[in-house]
Structure formats: C-alpha cells, structure tokens
PDB file of N, CA and C in Angstrom:
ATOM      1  N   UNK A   1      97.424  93.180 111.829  1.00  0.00           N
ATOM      2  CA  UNK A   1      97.482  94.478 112.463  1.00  0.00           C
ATOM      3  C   UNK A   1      98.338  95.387 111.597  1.00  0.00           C
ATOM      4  N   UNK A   2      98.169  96.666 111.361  1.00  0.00           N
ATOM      5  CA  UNK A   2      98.716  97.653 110.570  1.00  0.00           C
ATOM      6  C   UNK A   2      99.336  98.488 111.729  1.00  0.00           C
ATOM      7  N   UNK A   3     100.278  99.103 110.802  1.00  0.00           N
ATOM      8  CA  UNK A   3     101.419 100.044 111.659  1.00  0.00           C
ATOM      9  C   UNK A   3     100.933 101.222 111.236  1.00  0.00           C
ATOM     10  N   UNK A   4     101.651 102.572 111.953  1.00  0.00           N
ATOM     11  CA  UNK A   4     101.202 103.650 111.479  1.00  0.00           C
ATOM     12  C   UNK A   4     101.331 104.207 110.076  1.00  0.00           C
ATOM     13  N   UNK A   5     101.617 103.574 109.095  1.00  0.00           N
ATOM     14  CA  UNK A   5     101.459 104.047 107.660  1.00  0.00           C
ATOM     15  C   UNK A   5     100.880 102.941 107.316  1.00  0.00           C
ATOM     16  N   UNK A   6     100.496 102.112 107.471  1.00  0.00           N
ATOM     17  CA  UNK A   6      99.472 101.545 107.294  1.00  0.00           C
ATOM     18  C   UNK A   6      99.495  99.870 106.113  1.00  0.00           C
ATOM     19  N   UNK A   7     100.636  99.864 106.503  1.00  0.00           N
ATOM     20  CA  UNK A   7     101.226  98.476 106.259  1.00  0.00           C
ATOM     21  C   UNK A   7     101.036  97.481 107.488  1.00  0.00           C
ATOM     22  N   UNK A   8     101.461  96.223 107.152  1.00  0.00           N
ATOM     23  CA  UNK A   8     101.819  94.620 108.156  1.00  0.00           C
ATOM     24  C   UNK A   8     102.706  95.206 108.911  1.00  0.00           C
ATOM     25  N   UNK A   9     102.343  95.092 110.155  1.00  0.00           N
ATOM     26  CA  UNK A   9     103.402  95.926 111.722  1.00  0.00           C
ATOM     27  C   UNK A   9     104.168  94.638 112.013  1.00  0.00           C
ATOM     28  N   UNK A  10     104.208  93.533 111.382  1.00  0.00           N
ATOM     29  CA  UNK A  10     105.060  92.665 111.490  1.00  0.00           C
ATOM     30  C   UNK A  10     104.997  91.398 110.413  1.00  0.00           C
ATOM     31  N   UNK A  11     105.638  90.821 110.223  1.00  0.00           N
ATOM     32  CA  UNK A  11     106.035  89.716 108.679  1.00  0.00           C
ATOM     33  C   UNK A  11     104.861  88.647 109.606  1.00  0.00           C
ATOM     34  N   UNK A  12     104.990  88.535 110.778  1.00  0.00           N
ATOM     35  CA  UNK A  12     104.204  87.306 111.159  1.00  0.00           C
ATOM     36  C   UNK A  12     102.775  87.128 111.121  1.00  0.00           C
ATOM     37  N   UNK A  13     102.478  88.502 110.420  1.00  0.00           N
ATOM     38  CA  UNK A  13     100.831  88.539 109.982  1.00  0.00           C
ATOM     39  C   UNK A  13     100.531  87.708 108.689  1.00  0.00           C
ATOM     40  N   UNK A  14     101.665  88.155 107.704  1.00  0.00           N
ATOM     41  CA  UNK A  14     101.047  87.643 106.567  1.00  0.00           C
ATOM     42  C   UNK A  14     100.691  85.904 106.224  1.00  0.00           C
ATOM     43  N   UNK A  15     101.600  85.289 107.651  1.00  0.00           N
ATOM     44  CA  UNK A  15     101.027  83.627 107.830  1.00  0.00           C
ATOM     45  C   UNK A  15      99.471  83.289 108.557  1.00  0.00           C
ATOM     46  N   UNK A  16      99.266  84.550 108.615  1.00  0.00           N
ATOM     47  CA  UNK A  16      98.027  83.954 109.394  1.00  0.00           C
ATOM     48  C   UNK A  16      96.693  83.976 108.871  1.00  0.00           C
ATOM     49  N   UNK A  17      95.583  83.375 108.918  1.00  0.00           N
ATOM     50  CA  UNK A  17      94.097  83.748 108.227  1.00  0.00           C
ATOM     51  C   UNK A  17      93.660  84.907 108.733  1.00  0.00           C
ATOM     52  N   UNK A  18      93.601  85.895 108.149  1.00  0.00           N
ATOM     53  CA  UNK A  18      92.556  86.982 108.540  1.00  0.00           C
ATOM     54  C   UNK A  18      92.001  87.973 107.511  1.00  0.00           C
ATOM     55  N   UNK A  19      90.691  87.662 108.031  1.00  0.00           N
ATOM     56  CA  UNK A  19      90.003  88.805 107.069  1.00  0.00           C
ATOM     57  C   UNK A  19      90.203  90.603 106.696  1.00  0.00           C
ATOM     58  N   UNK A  20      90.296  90.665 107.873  1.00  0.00           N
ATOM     59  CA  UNK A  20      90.226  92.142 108.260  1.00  0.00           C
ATOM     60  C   UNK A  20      91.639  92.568 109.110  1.00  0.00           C
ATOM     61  N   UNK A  21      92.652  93.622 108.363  1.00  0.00           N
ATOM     62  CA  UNK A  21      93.576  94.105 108.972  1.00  0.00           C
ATOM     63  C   UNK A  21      92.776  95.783 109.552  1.00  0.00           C
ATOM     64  N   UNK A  22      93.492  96.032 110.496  1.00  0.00           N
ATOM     65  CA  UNK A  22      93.235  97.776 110.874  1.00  0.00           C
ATOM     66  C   UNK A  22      94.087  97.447 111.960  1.00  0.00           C
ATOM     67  N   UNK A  23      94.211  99.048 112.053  1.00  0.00           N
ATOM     68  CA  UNK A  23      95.616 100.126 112.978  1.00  0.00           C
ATOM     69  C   UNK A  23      95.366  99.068 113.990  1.00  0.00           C
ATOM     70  N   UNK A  24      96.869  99.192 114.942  1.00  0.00           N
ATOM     71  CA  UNK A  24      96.876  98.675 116.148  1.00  0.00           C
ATOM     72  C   UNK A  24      98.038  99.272 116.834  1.00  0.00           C
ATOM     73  N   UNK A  25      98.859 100.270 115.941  1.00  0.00           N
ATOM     74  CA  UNK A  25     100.165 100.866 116.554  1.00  0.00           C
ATOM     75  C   UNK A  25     100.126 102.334 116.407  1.00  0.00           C
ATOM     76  N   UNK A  26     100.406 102.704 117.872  1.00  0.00           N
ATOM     77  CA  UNK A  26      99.791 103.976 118.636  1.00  0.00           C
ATOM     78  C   UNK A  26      98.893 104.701 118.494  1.00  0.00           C
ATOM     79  N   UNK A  27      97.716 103.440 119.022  1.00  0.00           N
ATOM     80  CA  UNK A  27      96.282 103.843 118.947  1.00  0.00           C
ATOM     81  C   UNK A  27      96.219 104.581 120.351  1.00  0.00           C
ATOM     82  N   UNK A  28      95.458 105.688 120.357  1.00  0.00           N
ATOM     83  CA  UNK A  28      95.457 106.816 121.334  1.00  0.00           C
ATOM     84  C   UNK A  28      94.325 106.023 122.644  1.00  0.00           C
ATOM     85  N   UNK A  29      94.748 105.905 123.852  1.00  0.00           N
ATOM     86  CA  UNK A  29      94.301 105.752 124.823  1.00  0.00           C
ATOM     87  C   UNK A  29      94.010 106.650 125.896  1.00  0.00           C
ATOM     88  N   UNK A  30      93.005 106.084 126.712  1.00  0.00           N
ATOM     89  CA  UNK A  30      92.826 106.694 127.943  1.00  0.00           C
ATOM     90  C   UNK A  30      93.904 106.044 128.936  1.00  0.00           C
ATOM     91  N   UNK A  31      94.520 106.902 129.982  1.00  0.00           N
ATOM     92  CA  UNK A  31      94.981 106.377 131.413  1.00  0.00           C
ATOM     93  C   UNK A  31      95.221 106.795 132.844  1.00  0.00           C
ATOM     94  N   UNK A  32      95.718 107.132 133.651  1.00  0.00           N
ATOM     95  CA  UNK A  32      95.107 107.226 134.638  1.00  0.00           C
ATOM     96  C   UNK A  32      95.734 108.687 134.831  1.00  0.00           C
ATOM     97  N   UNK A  33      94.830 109.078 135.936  1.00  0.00           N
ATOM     98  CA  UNK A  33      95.059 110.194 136.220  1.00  0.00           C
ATOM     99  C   UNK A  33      94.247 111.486 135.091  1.00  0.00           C
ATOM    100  N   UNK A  34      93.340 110.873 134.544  1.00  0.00           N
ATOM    101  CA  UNK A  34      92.786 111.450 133.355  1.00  0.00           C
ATOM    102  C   UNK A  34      94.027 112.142 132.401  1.00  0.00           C
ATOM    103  N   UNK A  35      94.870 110.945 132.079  1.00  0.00           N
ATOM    104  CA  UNK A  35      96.152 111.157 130.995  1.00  0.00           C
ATOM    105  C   UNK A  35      95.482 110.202 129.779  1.00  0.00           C
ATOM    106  N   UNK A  36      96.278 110.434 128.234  1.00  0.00           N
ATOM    107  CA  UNK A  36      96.298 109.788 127.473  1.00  0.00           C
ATOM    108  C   UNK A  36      97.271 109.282 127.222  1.00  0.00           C
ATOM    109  N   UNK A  37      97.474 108.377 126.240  1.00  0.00           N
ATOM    110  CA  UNK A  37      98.613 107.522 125.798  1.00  0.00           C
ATOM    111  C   UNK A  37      98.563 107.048 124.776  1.00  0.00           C
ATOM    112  N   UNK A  38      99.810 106.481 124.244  1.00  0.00           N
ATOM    113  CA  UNK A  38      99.870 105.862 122.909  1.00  0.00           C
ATOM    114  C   UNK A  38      99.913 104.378 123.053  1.00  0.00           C
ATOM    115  N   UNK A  39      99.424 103.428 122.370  1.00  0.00           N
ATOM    116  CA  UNK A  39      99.302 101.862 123.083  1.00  0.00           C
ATOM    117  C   UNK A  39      99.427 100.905 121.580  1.00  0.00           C
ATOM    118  N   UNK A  40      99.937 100.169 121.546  1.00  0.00           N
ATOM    119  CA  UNK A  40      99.902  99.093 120.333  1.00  0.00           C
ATOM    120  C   UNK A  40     100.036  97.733 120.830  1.00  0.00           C
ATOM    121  N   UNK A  41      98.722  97.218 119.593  1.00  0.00           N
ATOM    122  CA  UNK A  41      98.752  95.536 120.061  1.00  0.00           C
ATOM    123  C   UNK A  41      97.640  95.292 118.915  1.00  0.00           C
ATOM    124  N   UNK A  42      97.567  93.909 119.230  1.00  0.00           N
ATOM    125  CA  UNK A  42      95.808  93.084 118.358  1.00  0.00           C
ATOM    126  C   UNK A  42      94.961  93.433 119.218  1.00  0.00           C
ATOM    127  N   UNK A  43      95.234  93.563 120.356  1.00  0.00           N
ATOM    128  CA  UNK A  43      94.189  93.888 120.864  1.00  0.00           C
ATOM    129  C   UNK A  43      93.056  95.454 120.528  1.00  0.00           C
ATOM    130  N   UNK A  44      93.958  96.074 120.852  1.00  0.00           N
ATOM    131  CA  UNK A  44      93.567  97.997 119.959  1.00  0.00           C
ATOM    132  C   UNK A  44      92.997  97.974 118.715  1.00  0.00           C
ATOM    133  N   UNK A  45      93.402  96.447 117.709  1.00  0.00           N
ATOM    134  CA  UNK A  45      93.297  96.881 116.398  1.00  0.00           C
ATOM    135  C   UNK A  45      91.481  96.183 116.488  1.00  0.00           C
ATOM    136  N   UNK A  46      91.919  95.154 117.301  1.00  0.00           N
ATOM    137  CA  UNK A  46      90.359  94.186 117.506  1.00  0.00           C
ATOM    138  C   UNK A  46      89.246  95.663 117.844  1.00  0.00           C
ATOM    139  N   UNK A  47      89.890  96.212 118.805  1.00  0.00           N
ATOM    140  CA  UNK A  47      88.335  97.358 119.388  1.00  0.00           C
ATOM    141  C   UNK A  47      88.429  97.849 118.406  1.00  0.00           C
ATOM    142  N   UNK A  48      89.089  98.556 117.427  1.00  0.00           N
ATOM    143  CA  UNK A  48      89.011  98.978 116.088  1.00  0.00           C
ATOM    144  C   UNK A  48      88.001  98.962 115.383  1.00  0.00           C
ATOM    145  N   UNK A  49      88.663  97.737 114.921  1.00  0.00           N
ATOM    146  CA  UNK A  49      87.199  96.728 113.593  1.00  0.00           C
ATOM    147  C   UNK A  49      85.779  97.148 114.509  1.00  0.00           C
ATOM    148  N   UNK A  50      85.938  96.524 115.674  1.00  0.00           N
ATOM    149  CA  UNK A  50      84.594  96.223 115.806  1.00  0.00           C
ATOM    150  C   UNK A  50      84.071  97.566 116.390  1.00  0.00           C
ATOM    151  N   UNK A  51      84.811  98.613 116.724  1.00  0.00           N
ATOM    152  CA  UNK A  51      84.022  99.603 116.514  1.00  0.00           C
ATOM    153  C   UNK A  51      83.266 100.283 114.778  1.00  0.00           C
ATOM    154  N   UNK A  52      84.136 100.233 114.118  1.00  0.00           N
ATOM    155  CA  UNK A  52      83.914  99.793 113.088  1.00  0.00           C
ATOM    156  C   UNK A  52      82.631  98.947 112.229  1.00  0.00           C
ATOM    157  N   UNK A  53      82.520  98.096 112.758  1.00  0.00           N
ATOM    158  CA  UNK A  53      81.737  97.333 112.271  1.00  0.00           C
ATOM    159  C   UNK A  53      80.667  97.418 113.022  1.00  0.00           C
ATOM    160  N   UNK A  54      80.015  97.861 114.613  1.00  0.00           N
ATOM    161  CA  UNK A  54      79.197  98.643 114.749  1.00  0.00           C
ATOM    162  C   UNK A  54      78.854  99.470 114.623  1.00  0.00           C
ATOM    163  N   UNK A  55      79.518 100.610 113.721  1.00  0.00           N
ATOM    164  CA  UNK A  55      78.664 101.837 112.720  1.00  0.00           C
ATOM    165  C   UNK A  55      78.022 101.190 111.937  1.00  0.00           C
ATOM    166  N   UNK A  56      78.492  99.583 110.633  1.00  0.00           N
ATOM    167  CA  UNK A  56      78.113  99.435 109.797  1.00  0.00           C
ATOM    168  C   UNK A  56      76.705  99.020 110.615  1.00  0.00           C
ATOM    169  N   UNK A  57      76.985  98.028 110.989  1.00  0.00           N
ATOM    170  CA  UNK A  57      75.135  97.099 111.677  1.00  0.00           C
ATOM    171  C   UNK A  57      74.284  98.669 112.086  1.00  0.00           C
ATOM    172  N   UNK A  58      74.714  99.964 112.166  1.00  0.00           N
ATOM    173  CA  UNK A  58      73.736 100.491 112.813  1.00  0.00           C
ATOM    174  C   UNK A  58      73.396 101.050 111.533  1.00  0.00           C
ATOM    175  N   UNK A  59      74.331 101.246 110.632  1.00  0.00           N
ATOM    176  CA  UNK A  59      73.951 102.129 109.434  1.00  0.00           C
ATOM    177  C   UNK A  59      73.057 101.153 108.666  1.00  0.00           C
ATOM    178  N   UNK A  60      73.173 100.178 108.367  1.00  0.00           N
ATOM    179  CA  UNK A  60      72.307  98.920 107.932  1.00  0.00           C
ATOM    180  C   UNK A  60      71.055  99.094 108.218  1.00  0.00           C
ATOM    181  N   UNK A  61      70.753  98.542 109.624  1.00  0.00           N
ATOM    182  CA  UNK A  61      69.260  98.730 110.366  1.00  0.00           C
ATOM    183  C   UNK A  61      68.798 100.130 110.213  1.00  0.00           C
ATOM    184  N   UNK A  62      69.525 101.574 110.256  1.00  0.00           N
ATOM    185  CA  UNK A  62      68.253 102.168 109.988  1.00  0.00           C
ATOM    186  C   UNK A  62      68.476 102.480 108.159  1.00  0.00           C
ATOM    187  N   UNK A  63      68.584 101.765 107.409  1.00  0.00           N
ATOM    188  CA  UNK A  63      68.327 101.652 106.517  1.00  0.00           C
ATOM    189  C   UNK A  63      67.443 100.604 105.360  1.00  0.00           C
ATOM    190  N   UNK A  64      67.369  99.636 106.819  1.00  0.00           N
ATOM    191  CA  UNK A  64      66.013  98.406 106.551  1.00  0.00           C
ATOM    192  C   UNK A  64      66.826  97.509 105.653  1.00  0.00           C
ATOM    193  N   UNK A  65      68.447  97.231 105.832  1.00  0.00           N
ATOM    194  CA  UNK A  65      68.854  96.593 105.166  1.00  0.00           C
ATOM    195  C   UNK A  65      69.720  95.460 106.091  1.00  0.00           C
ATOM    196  N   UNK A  66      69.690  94.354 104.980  1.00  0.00           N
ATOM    197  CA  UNK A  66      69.708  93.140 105.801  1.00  0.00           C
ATOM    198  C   UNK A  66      71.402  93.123 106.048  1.00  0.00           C
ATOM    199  N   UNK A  67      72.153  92.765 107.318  1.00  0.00           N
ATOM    200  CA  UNK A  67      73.657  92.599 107.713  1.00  0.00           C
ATOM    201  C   UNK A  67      74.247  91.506 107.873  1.00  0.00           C
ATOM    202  N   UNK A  68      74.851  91.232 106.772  1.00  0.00           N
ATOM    203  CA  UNK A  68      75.396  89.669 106.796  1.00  0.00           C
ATOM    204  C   UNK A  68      76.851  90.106 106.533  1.00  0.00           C
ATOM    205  N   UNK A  69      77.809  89.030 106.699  1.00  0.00           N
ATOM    206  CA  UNK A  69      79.199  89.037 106.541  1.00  0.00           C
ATOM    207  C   UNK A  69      79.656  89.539 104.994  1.00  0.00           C
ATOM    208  N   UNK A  70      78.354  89.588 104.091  1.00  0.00           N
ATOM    209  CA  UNK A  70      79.072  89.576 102.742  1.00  0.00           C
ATOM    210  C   UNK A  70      78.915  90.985 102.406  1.00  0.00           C
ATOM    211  N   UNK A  71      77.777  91.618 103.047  1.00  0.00           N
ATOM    212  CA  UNK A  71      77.815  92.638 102.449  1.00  0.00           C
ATOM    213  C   UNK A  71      78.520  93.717 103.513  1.00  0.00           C
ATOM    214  N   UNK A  72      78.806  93.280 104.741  1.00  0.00           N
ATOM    215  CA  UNK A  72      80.142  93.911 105.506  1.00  0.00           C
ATOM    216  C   UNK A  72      81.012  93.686 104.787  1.00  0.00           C
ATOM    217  N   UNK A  73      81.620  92.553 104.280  1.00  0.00           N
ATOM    218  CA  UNK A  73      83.255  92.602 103.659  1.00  0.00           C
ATOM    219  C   UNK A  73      82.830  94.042 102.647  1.00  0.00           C
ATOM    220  N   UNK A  74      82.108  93.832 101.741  1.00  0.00           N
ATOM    221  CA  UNK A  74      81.851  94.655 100.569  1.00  0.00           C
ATOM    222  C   UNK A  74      81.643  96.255 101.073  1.00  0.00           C
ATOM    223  N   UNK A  75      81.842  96.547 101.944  1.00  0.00           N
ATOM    224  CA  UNK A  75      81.423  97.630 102.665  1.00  0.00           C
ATOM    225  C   UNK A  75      83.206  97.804 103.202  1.00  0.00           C
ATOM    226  N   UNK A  76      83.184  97.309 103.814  1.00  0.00           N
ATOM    227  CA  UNK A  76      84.739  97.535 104.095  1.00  0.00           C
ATOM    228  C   UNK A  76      85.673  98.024 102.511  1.00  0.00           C
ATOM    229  N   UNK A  77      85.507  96.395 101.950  1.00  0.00           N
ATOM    230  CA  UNK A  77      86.097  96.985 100.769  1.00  0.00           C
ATOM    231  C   UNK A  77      86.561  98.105  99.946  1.00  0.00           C
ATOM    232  N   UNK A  78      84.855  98.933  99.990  1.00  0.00           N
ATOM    233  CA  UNK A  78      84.378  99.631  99.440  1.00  0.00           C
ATOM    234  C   UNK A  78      85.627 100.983  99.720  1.00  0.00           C
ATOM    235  N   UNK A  79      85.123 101.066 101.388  1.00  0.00           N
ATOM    236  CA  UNK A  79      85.552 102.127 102.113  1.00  0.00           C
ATOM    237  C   UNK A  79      87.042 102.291 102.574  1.00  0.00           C
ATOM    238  N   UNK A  80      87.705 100.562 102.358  1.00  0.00           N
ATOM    239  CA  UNK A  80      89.247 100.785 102.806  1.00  0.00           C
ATOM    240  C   UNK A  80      90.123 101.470 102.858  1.00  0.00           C
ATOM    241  N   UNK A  81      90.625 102.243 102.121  1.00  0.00           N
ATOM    242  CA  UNK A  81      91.129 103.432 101.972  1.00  0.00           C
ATOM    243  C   UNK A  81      91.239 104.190 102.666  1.00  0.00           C
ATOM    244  N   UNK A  82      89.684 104.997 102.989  1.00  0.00           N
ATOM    245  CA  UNK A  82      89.214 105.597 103.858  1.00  0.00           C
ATOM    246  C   UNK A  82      89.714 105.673 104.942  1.00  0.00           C
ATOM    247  N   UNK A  83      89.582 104.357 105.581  1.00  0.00           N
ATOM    248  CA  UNK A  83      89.663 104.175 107.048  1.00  0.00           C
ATOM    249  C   UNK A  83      91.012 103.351 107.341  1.00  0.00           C
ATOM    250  N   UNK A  84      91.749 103.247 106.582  1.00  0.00           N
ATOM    251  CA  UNK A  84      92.771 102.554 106.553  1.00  0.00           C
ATOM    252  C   UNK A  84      92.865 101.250 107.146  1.00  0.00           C
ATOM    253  N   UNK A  85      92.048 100.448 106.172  1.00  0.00           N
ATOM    254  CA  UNK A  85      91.996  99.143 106.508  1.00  0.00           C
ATOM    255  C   UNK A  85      92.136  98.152 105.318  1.00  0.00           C
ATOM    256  N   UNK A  86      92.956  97.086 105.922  1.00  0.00           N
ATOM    257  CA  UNK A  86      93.279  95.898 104.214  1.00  0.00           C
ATOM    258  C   UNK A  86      92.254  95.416 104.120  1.00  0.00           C
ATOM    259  N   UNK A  87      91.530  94.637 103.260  1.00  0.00           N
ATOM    260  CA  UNK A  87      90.689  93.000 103.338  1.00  0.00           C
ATOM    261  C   UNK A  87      91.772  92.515 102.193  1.00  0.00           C
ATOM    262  N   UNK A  88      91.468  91.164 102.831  1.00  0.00           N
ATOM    263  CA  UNK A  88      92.649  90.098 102.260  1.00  0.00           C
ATOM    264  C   UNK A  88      91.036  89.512 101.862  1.00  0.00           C
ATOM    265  N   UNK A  89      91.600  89.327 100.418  1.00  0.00           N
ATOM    266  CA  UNK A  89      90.431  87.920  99.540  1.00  0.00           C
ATOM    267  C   UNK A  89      90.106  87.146  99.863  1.00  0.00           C
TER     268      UNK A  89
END
C-alpha cells in the first residue's frame, strides 16, 4: 500500500509478496449523511487496483485483444507513473 506521496505507508510491506502496490492513504470516500471522507487501509488500495484493472480488461476487449496477467503487468508498468502505482519484479 502507498502513502500519499507515493511511497511504502509502512516498512511491513516490503516483507511481503506483492505484485501490485497503489494508494490506500486518504483515499476519498463516501459517508453518511451524503458526507465524504478521507479513509486509509489495504482495503481502499485493493478497490483501487481493481478498479484499475477493470479499465484495462475493458480497454483490451474492445480492442480484440487477448487479457492475461502478462500483458496487465506490462500495462501497469508501462503506465506507473501515471497512476501512481509500483510493480515489484
């Protein structure tokens, strides 16, 4: 999970396997009372990616191109920067 500049939001990430880092600290929420909020966790960073990664599968299909894990990493890769996201090798 990345912090708001966009580093490891904690040392206890870098022990762990993961492919894909993105934001997870004060990701903008909905809450009640039709209020917003600021919220951090793995969890925020998880809806993240995978919002994320359902643009890619849609951008794929209407492009008649096939969506496998390799050419998502390579796509991420590509775009990391961008969207402020690590891939670890």
């Amino acid at each position: 999970m990345l912090n708001t500049t966009g580093e490891l939001y904690t040392e206890e990430f870098k022990n762990k396997k993961v492919d894909v880092f993105a934001p997870g600290q004060d990701i903008i929420s909905s809450y009640l009372n039709e209020k917003m909020t600021l919220d951090t966790g793995v969890s925020f960073a998880t809806a993240y990616t995978s919002g994320y990664a359902a643009i890619l599968i849609q951008e794929y299909n209407q492009n008649g191109q096939a969506f496998d894990r390799s050419s998502s990493l390579h796509h991420l890769k590509e775009y990391s920067l961008s969207v402020n996201v690590i891939i670890i090798p």
